[in-house]
N, C-alpha and C. Protein backbone atom coordinates (compact mmCIF):
# COMPACT_ATOMS: atom_id res chain seq x y z
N UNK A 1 22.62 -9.51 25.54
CA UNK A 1 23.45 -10.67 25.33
C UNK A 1 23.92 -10.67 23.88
N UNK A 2 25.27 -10.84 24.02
CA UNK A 2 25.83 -10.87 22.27
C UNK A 2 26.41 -12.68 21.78
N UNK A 3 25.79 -12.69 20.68
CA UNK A 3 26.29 -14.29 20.37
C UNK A 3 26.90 -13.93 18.89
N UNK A 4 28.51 -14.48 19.08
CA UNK A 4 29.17 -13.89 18.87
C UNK A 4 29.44 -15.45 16.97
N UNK A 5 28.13 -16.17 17.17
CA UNK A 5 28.30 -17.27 16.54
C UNK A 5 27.18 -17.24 15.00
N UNK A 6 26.43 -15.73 15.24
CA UNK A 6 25.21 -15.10 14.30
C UNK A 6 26.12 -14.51 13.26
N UNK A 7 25.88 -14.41 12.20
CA UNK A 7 26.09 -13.53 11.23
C UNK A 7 25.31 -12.54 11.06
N UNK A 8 25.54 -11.20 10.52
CA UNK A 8 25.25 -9.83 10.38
C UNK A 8 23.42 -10.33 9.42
N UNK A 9 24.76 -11.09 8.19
CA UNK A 9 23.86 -11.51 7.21
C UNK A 9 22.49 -12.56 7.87
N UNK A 10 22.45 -13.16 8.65
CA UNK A 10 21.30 -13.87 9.68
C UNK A 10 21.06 -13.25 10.05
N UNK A 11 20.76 -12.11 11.00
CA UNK A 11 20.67 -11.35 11.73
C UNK A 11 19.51 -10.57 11.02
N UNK A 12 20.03 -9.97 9.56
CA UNK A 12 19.80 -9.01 8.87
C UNK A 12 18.38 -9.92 8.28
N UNK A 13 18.78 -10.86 7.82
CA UNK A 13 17.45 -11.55 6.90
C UNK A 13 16.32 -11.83 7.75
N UNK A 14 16.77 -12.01 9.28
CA UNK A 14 15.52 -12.40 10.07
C UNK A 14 14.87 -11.23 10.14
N UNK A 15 15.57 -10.03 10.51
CA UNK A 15 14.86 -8.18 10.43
C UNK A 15 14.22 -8.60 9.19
N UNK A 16 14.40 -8.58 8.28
CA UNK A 16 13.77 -8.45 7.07
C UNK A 16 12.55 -9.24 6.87
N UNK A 17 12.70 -10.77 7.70
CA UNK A 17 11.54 -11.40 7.47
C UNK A 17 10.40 -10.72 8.63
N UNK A 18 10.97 -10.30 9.43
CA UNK A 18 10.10 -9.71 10.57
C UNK A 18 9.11 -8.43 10.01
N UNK A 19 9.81 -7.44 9.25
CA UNK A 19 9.34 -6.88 8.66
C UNK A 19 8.12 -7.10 7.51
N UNK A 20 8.26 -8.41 6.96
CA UNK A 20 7.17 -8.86 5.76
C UNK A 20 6.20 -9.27 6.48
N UNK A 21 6.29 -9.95 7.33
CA UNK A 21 5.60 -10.54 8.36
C UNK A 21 4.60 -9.53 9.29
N UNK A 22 5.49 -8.47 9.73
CA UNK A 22 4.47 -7.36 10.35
C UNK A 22 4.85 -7.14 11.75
N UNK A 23 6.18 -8.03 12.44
CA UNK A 23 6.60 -8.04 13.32
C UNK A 23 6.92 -6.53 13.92
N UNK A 24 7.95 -6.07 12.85
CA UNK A 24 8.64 -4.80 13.00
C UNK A 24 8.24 -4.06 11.24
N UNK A 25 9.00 -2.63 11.38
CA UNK A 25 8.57 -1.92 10.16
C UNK A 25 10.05 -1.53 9.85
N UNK A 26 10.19 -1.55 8.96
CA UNK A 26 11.44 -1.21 8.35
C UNK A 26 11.49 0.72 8.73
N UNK A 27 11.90 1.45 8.89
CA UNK A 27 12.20 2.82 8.67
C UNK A 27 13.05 3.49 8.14
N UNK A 28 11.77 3.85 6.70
CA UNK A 28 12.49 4.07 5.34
C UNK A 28 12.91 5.66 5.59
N UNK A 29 13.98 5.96 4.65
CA UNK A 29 14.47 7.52 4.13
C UNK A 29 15.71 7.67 5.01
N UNK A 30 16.21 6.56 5.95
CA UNK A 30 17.71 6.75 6.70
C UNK A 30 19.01 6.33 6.27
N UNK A 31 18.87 5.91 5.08
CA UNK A 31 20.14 5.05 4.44
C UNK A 31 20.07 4.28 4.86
N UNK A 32 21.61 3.40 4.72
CA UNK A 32 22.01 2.19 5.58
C UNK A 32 22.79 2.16 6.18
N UNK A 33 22.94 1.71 7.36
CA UNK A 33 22.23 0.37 7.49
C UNK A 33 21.08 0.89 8.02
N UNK A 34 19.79 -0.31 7.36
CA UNK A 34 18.50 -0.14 7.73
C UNK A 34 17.99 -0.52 8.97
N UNK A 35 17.24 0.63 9.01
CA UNK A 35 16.95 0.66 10.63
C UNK A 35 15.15 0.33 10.69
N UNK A 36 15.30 -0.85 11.83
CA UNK A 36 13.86 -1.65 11.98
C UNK A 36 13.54 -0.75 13.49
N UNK A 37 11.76 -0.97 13.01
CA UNK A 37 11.15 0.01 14.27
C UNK A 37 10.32 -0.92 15.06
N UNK A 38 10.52 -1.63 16.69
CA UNK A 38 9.71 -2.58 17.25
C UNK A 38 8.39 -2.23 17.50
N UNK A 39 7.97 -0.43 17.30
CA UNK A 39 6.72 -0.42 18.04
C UNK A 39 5.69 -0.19 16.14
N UNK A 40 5.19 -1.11 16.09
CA UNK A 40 4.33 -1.01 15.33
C UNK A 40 2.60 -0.06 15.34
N UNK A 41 2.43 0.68 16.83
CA UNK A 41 1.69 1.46 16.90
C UNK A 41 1.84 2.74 15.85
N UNK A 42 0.58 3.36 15.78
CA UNK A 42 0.92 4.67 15.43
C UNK A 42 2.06 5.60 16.37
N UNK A 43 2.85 6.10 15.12
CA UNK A 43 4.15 7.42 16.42
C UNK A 43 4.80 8.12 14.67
N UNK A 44 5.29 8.99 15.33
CA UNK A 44 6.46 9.65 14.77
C UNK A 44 7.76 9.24 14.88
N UNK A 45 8.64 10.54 13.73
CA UNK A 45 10.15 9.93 14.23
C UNK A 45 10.52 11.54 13.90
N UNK A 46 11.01 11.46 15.19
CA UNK A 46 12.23 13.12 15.20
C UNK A 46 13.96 12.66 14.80
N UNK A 47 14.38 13.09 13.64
CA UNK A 47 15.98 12.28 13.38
C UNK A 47 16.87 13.70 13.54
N UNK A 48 17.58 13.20 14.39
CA UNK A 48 18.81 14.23 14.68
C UNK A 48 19.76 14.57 12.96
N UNK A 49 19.90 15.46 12.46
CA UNK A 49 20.75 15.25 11.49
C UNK A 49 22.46 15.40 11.59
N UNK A 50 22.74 15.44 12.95
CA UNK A 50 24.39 15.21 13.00
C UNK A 50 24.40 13.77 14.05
N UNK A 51 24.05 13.45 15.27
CA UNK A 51 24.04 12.24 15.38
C UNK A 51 23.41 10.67 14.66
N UNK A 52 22.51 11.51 13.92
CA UNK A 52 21.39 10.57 13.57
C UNK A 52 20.62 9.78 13.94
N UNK A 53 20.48 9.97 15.22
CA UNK A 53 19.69 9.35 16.45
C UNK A 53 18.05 9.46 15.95
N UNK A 54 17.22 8.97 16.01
CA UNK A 54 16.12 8.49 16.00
C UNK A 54 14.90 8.67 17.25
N UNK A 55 14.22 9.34 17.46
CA UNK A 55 13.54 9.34 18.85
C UNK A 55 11.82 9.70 18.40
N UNK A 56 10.89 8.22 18.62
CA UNK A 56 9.83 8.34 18.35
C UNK A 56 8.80 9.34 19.12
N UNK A 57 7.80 9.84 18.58
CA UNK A 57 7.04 10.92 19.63
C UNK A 57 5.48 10.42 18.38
N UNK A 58 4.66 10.97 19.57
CA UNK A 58 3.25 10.83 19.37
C UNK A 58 2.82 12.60 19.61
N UNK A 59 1.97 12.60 18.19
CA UNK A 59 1.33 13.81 17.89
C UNK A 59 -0.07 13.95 17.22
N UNK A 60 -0.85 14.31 17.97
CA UNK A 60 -2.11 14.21 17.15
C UNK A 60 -2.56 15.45 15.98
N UNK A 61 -1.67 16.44 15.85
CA UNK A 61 -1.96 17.16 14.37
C UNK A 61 -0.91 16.28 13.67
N UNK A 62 0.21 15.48 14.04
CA UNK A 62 1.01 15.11 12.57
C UNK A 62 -0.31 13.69 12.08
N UNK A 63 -0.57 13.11 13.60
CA UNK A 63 -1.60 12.19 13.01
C UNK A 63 -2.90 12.16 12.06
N UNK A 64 -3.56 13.85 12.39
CA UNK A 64 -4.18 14.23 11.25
C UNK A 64 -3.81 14.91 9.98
N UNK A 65 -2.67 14.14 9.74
CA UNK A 65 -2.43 15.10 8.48
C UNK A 65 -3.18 14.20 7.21
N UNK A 66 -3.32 15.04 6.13
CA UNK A 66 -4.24 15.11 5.06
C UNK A 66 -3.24 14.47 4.01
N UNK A 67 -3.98 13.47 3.42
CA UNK A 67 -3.39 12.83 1.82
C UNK A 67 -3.59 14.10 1.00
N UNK A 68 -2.61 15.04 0.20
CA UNK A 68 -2.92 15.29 -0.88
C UNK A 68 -3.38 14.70 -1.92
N UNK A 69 -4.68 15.75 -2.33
CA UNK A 69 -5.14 15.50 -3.59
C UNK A 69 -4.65 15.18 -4.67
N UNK A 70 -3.66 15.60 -4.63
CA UNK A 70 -2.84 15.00 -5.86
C UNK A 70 -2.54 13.75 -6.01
N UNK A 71 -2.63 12.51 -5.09
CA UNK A 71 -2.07 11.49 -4.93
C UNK A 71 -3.65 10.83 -4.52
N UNK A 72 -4.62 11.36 -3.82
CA UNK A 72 -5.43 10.73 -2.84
C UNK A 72 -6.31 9.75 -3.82
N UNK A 73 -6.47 9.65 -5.35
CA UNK A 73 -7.33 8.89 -5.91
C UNK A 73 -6.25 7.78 -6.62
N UNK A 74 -5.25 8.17 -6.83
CA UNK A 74 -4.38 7.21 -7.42
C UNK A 74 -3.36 5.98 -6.60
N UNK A 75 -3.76 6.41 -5.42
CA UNK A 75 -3.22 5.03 -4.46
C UNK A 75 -3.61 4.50 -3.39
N UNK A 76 -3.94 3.82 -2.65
CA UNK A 76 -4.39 3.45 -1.58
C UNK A 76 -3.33 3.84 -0.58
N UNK A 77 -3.58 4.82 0.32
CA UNK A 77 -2.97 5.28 1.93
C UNK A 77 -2.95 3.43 2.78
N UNK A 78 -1.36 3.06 3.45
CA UNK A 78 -1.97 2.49 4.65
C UNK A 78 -1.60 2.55 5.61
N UNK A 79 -0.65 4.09 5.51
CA UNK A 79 -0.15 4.55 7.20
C UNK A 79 0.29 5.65 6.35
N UNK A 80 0.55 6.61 7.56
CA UNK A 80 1.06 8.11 7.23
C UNK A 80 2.20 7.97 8.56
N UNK A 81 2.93 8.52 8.04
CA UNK A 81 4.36 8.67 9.17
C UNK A 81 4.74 10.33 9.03
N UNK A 82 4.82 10.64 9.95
CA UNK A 82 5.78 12.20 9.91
C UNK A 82 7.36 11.37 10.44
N UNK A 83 8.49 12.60 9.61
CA UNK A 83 9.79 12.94 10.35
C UNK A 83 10.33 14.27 9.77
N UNK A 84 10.61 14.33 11.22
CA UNK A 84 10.90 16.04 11.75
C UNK A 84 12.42 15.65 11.79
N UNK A 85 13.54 16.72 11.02
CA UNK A 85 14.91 16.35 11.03
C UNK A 85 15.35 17.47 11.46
N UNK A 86 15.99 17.47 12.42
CA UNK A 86 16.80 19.14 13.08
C UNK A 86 18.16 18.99 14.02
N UNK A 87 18.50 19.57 15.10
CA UNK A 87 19.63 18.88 15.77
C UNK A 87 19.12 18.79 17.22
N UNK A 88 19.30 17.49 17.92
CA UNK A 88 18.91 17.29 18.87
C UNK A 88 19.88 17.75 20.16
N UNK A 89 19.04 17.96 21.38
CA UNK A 89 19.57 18.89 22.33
C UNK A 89 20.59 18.58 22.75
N UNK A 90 21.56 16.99 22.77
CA UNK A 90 22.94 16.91 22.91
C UNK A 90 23.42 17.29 22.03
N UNK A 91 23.41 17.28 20.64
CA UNK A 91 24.38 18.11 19.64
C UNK A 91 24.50 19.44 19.31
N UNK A 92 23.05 20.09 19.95
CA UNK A 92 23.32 21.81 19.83
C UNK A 92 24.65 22.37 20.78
């Protein structure tokens, strides 16, 4: 259903509050416009780099992947995300 009586800018600030809140997650490293993610479980993201399509997947080696040492004492981890960027099977 489209209501044609919302602004982009409403629209946009409620994503945003949803996001602080814990509703949804913002999904950073795509430009803009920013793209919100509804499933707040653990997943991946495979991004097409000519459509730019988005398609979540579940993996249990990306899930074990390792904090480098280089970083592992100087910040607190509180999610690890993989994305895999290549061309997806409608654009090959």
């Amino acid at each position: 259903m489209i209501f044609p009586n919302i602004s982009f800018d409403t629209v946009n600030r409620t994503l945003l509050t949803f996001a602080r809140v814990g509703i949804v997650n913002i999904v950073e490293g795509f430009g803009d416009p920013k793209r919100f993610d509804p499933d707040n479980a653990s997943h991946h993201h495979f991004r097409c780099l000519k459509c730019n399509n988005i398609i979540d997947f579940h993996s249990k080696s990306c899930d074990n992947v390792k904090v480098p040492e280089e970083i592992k004492g100087q910040f607190v981890v509180l999610r690890k995300r993989v994305c895999i960027e290549g061309i997806c099977d409608q654009c090959q």
